[in-house]
PDB file of N, CA and C in Angstrom:
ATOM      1  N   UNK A   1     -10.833  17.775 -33.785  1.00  0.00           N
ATOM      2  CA  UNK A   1      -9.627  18.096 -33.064  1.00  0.00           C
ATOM      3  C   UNK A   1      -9.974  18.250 -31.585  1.00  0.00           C
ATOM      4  N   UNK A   2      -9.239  17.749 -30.890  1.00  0.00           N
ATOM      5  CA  UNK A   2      -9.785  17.684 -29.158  1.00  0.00           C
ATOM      6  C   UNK A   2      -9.027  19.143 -28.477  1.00  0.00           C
ATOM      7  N   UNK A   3      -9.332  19.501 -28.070  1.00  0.00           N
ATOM      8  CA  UNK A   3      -9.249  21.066 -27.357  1.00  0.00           C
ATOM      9  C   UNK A   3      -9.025  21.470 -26.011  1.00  0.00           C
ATOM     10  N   UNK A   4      -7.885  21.777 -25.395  1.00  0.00           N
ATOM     11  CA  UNK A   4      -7.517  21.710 -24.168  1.00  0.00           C
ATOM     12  C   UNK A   4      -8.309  21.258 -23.056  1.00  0.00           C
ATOM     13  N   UNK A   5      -8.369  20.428 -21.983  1.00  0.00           N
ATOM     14  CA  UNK A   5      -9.367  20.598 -20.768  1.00  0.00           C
ATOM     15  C   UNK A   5     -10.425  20.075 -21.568  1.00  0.00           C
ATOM     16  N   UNK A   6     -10.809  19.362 -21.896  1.00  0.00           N
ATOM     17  CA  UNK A   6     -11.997  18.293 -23.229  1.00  0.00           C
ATOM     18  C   UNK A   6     -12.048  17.368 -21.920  1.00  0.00           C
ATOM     19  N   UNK A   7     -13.789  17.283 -21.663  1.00  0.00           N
ATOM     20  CA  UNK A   7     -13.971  15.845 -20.987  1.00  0.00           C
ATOM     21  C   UNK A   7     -13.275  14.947 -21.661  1.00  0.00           C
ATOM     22  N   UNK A   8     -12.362  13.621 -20.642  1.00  0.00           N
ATOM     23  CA  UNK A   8     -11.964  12.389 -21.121  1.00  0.00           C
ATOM     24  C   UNK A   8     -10.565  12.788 -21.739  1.00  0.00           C
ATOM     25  N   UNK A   9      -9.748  13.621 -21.757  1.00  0.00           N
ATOM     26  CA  UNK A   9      -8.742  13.381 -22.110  1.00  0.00           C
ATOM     27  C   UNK A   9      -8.144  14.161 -21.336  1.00  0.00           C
ATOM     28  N   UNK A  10      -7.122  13.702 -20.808  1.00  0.00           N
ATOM     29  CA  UNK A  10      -5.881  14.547 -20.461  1.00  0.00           C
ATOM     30  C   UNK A  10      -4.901  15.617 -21.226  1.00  0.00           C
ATOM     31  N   UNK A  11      -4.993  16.699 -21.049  1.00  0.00           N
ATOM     32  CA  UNK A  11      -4.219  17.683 -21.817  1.00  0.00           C
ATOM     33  C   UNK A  11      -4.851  17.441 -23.257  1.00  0.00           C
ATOM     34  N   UNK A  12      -4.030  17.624 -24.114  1.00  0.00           N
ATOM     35  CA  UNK A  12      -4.130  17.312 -25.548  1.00  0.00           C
ATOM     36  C   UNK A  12      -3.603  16.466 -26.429  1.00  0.00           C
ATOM     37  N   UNK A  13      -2.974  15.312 -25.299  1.00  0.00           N
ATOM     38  CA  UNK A  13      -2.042  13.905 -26.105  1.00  0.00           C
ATOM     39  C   UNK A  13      -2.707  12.802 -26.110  1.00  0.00           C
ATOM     40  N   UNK A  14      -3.425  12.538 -24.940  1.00  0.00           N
ATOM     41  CA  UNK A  14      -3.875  11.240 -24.630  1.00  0.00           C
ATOM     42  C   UNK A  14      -5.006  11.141 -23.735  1.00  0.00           C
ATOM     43  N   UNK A  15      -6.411  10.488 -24.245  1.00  0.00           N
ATOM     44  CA  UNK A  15      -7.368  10.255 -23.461  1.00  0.00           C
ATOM     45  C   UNK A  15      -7.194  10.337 -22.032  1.00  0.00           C
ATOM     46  N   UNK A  16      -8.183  10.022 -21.359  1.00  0.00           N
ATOM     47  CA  UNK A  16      -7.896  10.013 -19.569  1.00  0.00           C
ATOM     48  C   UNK A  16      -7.570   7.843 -19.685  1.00  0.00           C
ATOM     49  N   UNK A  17      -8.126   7.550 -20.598  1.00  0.00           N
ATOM     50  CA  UNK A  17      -8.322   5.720 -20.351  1.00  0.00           C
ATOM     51  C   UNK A  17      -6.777   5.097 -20.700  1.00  0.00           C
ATOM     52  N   UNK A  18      -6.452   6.415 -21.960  1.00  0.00           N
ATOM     53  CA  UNK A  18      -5.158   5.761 -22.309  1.00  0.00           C
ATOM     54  C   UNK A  18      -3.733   6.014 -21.316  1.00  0.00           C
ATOM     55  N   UNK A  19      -4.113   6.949 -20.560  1.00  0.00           N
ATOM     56  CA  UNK A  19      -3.255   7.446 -18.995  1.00  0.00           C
ATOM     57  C   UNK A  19      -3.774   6.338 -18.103  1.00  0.00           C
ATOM     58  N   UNK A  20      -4.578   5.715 -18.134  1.00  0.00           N
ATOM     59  CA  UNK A  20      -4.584   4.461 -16.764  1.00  0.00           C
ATOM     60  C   UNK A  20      -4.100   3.106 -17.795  1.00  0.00           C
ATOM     61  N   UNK A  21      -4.010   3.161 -18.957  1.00  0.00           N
ATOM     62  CA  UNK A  21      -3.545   2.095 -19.400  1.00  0.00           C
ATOM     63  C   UNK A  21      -1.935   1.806 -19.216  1.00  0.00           C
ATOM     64  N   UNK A  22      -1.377   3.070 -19.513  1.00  0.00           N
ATOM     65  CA  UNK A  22      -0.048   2.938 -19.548  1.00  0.00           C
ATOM     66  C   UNK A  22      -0.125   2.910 -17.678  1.00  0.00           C
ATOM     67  N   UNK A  23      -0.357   3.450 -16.721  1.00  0.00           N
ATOM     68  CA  UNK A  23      -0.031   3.502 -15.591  1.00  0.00           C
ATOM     69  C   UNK A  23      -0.280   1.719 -15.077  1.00  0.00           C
ATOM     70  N   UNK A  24      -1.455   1.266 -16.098  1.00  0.00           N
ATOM     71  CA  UNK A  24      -1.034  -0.393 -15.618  1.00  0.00           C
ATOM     72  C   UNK A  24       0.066  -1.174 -16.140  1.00  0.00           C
ATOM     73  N   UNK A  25       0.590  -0.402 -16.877  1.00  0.00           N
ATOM     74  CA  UNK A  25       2.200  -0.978 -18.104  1.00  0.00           C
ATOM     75  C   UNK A  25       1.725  -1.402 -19.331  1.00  0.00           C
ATOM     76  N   UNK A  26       0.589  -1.078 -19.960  1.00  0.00           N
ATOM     77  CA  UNK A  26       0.152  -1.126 -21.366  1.00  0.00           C
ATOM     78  C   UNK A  26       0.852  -0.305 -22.287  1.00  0.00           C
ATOM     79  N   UNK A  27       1.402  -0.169 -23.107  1.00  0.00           N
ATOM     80  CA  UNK A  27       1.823   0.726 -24.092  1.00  0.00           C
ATOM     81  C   UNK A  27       1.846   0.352 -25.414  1.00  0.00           C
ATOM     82  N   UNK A  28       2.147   1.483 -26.140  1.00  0.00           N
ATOM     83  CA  UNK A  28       1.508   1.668 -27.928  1.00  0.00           C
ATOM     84  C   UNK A  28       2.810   0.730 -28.721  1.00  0.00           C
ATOM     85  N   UNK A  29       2.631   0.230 -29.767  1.00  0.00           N
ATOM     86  CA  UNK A  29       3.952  -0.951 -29.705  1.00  0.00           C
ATOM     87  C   UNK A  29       5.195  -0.055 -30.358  1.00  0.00           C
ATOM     88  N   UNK A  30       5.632   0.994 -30.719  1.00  0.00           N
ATOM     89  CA  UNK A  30       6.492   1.219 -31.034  1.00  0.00           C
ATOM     90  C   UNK A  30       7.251   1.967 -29.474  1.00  0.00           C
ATOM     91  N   UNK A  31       6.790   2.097 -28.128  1.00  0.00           N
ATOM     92  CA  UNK A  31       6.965   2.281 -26.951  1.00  0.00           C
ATOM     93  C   UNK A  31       6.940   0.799 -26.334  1.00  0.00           C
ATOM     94  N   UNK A  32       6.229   0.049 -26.529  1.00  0.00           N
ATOM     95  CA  UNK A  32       6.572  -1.419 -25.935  1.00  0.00           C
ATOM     96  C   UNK A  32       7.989  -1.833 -26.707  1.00  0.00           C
ATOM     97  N   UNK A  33       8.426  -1.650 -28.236  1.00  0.00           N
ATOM     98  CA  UNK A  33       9.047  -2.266 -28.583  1.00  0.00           C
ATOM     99  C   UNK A  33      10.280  -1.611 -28.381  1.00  0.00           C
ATOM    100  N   UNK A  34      10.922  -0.320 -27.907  1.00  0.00           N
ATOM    101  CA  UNK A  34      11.732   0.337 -28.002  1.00  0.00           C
ATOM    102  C   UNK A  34      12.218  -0.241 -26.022  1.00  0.00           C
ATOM    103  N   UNK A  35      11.153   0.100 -25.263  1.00  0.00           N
ATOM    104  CA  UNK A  35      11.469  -0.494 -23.499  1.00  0.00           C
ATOM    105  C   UNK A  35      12.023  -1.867 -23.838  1.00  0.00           C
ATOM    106  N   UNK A  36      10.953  -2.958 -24.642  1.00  0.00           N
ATOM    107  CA  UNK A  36      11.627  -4.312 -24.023  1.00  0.00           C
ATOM    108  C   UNK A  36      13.003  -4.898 -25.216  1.00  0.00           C
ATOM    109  N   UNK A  37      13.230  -4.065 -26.327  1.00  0.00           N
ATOM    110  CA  UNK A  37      14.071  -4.326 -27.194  1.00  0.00           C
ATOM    111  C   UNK A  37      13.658  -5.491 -28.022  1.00  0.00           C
ATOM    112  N   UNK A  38      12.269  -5.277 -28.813  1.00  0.00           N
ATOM    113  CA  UNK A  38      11.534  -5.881 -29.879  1.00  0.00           C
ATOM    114  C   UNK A  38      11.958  -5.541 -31.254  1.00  0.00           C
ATOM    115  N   UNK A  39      11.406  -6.496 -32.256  1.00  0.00           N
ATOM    116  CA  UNK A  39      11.784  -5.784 -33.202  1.00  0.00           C
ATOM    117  C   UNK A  39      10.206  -5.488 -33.804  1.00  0.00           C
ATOM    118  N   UNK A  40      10.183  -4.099 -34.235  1.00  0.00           N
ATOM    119  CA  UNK A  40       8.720  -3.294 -34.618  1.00  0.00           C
ATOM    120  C   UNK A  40       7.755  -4.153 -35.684  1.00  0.00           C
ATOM    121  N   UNK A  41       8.470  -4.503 -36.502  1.00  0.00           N
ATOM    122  CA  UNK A  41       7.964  -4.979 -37.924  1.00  0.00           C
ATOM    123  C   UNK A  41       7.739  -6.259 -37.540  1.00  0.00           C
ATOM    124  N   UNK A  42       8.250  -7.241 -36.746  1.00  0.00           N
ATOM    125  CA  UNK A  42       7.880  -8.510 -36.321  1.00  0.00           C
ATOM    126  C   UNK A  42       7.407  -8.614 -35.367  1.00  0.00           C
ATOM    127  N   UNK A  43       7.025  -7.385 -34.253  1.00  0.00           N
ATOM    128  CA  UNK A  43       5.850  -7.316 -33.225  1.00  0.00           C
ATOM    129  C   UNK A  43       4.698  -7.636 -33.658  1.00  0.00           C
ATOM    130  N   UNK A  44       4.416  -6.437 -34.605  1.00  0.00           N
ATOM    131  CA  UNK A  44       3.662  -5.713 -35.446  1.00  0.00           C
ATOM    132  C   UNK A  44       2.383  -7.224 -35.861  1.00  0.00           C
ATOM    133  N   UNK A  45       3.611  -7.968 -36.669  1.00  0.00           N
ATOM    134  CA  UNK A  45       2.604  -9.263 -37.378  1.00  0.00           C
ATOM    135  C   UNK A  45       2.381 -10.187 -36.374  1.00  0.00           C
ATOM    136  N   UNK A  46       3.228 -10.316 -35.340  1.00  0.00           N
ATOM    137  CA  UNK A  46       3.103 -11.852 -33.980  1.00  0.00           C
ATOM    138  C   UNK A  46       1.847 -11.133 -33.281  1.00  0.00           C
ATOM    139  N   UNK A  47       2.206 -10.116 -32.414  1.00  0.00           N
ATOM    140  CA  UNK A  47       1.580  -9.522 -31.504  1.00  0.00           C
ATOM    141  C   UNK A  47      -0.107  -8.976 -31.709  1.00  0.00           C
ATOM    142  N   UNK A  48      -0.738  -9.267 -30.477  1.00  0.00           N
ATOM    143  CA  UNK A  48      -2.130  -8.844 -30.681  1.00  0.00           C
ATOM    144  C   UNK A  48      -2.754  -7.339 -30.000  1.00  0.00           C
ATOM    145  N   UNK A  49      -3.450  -6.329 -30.376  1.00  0.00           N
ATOM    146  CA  UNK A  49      -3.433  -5.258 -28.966  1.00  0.00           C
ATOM    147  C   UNK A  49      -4.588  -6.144 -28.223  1.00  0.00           C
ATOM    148  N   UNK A  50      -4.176  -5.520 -26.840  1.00  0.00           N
ATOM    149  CA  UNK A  50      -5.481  -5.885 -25.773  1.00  0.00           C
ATOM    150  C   UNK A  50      -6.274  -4.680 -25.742  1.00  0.00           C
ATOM    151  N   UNK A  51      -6.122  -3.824 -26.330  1.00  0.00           N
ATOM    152  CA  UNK A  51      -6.842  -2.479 -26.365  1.00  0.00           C
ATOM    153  C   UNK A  51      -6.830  -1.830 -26.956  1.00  0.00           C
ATOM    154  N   UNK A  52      -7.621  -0.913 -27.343  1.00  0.00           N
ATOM    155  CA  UNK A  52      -7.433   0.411 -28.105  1.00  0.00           C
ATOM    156  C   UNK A  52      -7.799   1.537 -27.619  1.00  0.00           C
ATOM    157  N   UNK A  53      -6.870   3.178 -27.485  1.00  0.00           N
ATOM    158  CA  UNK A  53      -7.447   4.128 -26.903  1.00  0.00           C
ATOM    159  C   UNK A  53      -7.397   5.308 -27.981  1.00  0.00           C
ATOM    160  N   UNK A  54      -7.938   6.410 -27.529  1.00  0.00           N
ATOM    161  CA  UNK A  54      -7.579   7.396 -28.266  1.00  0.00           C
ATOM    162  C   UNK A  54      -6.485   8.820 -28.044  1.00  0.00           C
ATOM    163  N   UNK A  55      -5.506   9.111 -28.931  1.00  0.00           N
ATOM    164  CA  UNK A  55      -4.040   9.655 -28.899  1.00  0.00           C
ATOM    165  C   UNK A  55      -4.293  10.764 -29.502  1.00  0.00           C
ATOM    166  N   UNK A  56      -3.573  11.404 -29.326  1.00  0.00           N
ATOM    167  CA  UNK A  56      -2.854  13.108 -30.145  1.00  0.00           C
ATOM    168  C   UNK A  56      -4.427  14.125 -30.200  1.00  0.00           C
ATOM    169  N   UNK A  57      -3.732  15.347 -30.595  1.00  0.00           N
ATOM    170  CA  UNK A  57      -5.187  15.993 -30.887  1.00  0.00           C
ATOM    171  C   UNK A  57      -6.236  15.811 -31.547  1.00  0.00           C
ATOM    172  N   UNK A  58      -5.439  14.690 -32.653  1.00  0.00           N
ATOM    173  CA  UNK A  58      -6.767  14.273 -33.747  1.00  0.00           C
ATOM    174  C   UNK A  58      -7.551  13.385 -33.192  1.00  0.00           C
ATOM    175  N   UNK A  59      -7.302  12.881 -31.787  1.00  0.00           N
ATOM    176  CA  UNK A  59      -8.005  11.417 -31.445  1.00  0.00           C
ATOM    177  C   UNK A  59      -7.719  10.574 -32.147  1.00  0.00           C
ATOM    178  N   UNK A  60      -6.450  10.023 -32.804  1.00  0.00           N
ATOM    179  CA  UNK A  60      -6.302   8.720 -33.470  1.00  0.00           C
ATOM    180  C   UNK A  60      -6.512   7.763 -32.965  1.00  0.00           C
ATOM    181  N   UNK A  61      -7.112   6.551 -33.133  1.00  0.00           N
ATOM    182  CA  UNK A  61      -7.077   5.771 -32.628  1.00  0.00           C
ATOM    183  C   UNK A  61      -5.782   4.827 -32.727  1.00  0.00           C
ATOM    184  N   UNK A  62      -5.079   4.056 -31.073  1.00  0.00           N
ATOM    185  CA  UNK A  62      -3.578   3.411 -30.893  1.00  0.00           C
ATOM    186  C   UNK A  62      -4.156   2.460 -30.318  1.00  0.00           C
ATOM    187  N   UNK A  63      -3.683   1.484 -30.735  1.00  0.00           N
ATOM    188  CA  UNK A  63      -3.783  -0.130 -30.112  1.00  0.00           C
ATOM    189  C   UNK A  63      -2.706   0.104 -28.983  1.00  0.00           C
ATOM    190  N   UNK A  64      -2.799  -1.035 -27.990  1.00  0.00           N
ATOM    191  CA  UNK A  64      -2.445  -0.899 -26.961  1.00  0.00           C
ATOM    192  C   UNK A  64      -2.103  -2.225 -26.716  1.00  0.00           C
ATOM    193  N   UNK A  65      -0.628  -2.681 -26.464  1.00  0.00           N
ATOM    194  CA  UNK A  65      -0.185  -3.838 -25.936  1.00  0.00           C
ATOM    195  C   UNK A  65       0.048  -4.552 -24.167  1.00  0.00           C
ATOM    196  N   UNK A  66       0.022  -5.453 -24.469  1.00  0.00           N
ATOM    197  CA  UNK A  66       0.404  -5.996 -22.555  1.00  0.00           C
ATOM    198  C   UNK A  66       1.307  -6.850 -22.967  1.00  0.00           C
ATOM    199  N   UNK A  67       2.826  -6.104 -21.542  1.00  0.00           N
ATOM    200  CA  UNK A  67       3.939  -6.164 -22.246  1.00  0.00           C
ATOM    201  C   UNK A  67       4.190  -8.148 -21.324  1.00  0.00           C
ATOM    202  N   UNK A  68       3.531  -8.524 -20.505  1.00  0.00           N
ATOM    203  CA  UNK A  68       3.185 -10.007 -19.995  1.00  0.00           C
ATOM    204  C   UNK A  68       2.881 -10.980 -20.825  1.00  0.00           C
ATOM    205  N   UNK A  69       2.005 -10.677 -22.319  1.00  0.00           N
ATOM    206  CA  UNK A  69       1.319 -11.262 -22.841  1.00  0.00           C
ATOM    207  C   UNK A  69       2.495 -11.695 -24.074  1.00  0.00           C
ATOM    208  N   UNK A  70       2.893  -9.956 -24.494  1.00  0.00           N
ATOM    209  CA  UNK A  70       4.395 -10.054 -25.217  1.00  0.00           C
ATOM    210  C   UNK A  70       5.625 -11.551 -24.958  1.00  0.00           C
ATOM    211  N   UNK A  71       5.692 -11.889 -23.801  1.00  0.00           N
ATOM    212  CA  UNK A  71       6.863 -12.473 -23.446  1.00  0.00           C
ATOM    213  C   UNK A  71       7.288 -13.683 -23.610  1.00  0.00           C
ATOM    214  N   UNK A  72       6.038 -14.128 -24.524  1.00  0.00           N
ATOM    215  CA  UNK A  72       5.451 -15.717 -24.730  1.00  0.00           C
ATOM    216  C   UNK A  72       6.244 -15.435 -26.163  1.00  0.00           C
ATOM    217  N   UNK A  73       6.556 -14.470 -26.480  1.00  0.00           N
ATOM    218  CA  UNK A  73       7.151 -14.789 -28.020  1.00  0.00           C
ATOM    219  C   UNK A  73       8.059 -13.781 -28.452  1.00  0.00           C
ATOM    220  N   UNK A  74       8.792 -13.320 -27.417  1.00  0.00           N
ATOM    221  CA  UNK A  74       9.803 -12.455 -27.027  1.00  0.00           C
ATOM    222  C   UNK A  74      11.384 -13.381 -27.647  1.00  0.00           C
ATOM    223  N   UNK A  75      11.418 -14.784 -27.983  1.00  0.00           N
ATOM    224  CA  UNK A  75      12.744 -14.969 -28.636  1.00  0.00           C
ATOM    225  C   UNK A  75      12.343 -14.843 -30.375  1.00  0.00           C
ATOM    226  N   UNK A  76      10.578 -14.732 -31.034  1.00  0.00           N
ATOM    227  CA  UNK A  76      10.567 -14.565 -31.873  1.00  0.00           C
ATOM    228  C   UNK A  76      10.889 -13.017 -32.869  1.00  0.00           C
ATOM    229  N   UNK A  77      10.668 -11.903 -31.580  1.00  0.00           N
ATOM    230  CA  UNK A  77      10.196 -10.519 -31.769  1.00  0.00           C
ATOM    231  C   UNK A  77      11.509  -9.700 -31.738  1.00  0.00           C
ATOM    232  N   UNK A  78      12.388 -10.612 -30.736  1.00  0.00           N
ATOM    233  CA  UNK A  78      13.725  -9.996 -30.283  1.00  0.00           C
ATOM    234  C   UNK A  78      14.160  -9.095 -31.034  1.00  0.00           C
ATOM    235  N   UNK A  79      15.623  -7.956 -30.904  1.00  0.00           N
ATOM    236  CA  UNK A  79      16.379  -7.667 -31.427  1.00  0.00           C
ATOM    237  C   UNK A  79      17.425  -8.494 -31.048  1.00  0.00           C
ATOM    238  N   UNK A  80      18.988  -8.946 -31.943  1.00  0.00           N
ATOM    239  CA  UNK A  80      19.729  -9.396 -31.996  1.00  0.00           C
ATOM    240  C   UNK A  80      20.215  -9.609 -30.112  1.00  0.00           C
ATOM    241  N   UNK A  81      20.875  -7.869 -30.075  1.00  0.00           N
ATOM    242  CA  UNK A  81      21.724  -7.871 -28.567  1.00  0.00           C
ATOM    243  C   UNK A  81      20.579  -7.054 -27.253  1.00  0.00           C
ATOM    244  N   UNK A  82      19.571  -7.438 -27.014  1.00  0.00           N
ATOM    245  CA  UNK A  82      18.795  -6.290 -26.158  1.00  0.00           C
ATOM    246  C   UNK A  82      19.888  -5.671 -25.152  1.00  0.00           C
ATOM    247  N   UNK A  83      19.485  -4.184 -24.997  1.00  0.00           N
ATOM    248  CA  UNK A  83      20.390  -3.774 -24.153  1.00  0.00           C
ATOM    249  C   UNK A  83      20.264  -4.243 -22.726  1.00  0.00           C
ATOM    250  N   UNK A  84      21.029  -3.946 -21.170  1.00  0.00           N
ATOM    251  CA  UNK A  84      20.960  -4.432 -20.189  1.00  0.00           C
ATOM    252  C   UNK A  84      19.609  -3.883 -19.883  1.00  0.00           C
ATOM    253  N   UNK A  85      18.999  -2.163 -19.633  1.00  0.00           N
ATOM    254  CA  UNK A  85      18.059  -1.736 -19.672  1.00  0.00           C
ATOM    255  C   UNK A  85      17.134  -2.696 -20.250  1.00  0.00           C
ATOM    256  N   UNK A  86      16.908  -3.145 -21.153  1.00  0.00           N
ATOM    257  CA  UNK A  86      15.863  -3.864 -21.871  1.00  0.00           C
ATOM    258  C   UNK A  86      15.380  -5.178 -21.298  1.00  0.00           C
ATOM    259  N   UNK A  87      16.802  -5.696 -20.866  1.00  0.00           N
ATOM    260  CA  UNK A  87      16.710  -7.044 -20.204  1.00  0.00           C
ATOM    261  C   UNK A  87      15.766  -6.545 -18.547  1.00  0.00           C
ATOM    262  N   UNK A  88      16.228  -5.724 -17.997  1.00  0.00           N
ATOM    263  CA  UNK A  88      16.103  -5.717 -16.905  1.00  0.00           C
ATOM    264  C   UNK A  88      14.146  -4.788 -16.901  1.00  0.00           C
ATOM    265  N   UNK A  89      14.284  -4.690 -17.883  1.00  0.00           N
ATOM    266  CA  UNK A  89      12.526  -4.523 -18.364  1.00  0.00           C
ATOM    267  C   UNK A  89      11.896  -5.708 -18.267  1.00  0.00           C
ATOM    268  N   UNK A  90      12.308  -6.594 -19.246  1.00  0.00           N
ATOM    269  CA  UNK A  90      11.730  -8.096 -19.238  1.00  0.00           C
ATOM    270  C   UNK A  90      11.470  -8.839 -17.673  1.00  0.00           C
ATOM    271  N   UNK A  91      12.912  -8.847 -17.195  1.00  0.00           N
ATOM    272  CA  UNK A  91      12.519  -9.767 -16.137  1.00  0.00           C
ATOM    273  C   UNK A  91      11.641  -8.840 -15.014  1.00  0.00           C
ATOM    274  N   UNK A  92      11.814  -7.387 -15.051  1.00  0.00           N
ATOM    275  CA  UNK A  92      10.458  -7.084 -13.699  1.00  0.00           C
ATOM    276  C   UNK A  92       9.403  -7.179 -14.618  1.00  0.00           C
ATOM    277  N   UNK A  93       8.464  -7.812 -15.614  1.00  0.00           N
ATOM    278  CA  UNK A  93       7.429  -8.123 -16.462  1.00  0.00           C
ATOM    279  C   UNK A  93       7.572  -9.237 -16.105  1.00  0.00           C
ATOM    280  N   UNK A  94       8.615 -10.339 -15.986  1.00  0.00           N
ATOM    281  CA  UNK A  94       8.430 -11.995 -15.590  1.00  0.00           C
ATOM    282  C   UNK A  94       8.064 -12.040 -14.260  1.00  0.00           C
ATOM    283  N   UNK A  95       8.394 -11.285 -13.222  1.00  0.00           N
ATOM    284  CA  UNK A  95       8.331 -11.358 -11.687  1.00  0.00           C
ATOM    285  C   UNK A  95       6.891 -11.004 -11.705  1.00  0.00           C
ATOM    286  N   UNK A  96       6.602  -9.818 -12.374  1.00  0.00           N
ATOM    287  CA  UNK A  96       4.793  -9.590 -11.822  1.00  0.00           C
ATOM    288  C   UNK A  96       4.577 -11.148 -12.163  1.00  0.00           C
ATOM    289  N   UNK A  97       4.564 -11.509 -13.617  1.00  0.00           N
ATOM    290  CA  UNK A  97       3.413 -12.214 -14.006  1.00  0.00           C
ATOM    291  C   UNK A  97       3.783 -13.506 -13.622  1.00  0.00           C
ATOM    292  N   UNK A  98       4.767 -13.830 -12.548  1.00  0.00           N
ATOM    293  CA  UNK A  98       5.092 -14.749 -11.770  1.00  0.00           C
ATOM    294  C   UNK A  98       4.362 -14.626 -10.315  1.00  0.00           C
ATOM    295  N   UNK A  99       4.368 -13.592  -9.544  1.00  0.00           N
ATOM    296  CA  UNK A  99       3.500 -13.146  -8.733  1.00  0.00           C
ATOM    297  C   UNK A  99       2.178 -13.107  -9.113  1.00  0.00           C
ATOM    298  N   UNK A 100       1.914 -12.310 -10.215  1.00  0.00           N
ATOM    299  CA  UNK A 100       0.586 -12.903  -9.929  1.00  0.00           C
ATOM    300  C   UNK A 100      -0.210 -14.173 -10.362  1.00  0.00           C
ATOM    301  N   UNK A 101       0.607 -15.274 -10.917  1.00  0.00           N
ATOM    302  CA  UNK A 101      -0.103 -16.813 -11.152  1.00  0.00           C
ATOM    303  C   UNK A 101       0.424 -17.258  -9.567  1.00  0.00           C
ATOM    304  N   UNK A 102       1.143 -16.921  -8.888  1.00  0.00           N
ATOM    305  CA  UNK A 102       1.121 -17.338  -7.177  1.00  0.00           C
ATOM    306  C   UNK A 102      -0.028 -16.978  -7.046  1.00  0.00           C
ATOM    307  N   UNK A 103      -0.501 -15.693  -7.246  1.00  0.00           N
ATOM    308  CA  UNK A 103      -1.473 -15.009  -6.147  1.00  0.00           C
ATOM    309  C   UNK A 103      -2.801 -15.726  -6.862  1.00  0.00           C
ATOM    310  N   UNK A 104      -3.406 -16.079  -7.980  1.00  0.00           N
ATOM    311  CA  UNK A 104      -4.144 -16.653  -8.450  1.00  0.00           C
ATOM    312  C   UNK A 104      -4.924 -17.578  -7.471  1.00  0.00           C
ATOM    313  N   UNK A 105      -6.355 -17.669  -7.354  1.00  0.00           N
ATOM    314  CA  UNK A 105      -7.262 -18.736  -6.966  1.00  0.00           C
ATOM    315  C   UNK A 105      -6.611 -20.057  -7.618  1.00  0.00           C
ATOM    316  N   UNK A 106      -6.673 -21.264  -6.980  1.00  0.00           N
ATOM    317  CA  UNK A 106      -6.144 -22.473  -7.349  1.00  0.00           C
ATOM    318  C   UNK A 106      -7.513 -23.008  -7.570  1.00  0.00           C
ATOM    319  N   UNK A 107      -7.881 -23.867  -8.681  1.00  0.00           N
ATOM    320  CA  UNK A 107      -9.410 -24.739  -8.946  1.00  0.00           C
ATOM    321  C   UNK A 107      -8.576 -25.914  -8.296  1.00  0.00           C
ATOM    322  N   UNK A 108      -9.697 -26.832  -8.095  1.00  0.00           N
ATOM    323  CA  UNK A 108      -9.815 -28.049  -7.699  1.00  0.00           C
ATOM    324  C   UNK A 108     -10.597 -29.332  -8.004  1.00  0.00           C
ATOM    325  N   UNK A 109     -10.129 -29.874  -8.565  1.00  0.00           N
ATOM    326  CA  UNK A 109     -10.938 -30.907  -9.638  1.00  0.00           C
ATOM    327  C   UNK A 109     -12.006 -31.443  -8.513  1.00  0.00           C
TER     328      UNK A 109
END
């Protein structure tokens, strides 16, 4: 059981790694799937984590999604009507990851 003020974790919910994950927009998929209006059970089997951290007092271990990576199969995962909120999740997730393939090094054959 992890114990208040414990090197590496913040408080008693969530590691210190799993607080910079979400601060880069990583989250646990039933929190990815509820923001972008997924459906859980068909995340669950499409979707891959890019990470894993450790959660709650027991230290469970939570996979960790990237909600960019999500979007490639976002008409498979959908819910029926996403709300406007949900939509307007998606597209600032399309603009980063539109910005950053601009900002990307270009190769050159």
């Amino acid at each position: 059981m992890v114990h208040y003020n414990q090197s590496g974790y913040s408080g008693s919910s969530r590691s210190v790694r799993a607080v910079e994950a979400e601060d880069h927009g990583r989250l646990p998929l039933t929190r990815l799937c509820r923001k972008y209006g997924y459906v859980r059970a068909k995340a669950k089997t499409i979707l891959e984590p890019c990470e894993a951290h450790h959660t709650s007092k027991f230290a469970n271990l939570t996979d960790y999604y990237d909600p960019a990576r999500s979007l490639r199969f976002r008409r498979q995962i959908s819910v029926q009507k996403p709300s406007p909120d949900q939509m307007t999740a998606r597209a600032a997730v399309m603009e980063d990851a539109m910005d950053d393939a601009r900002d990307a090094p270009r190769s050159y054959l």
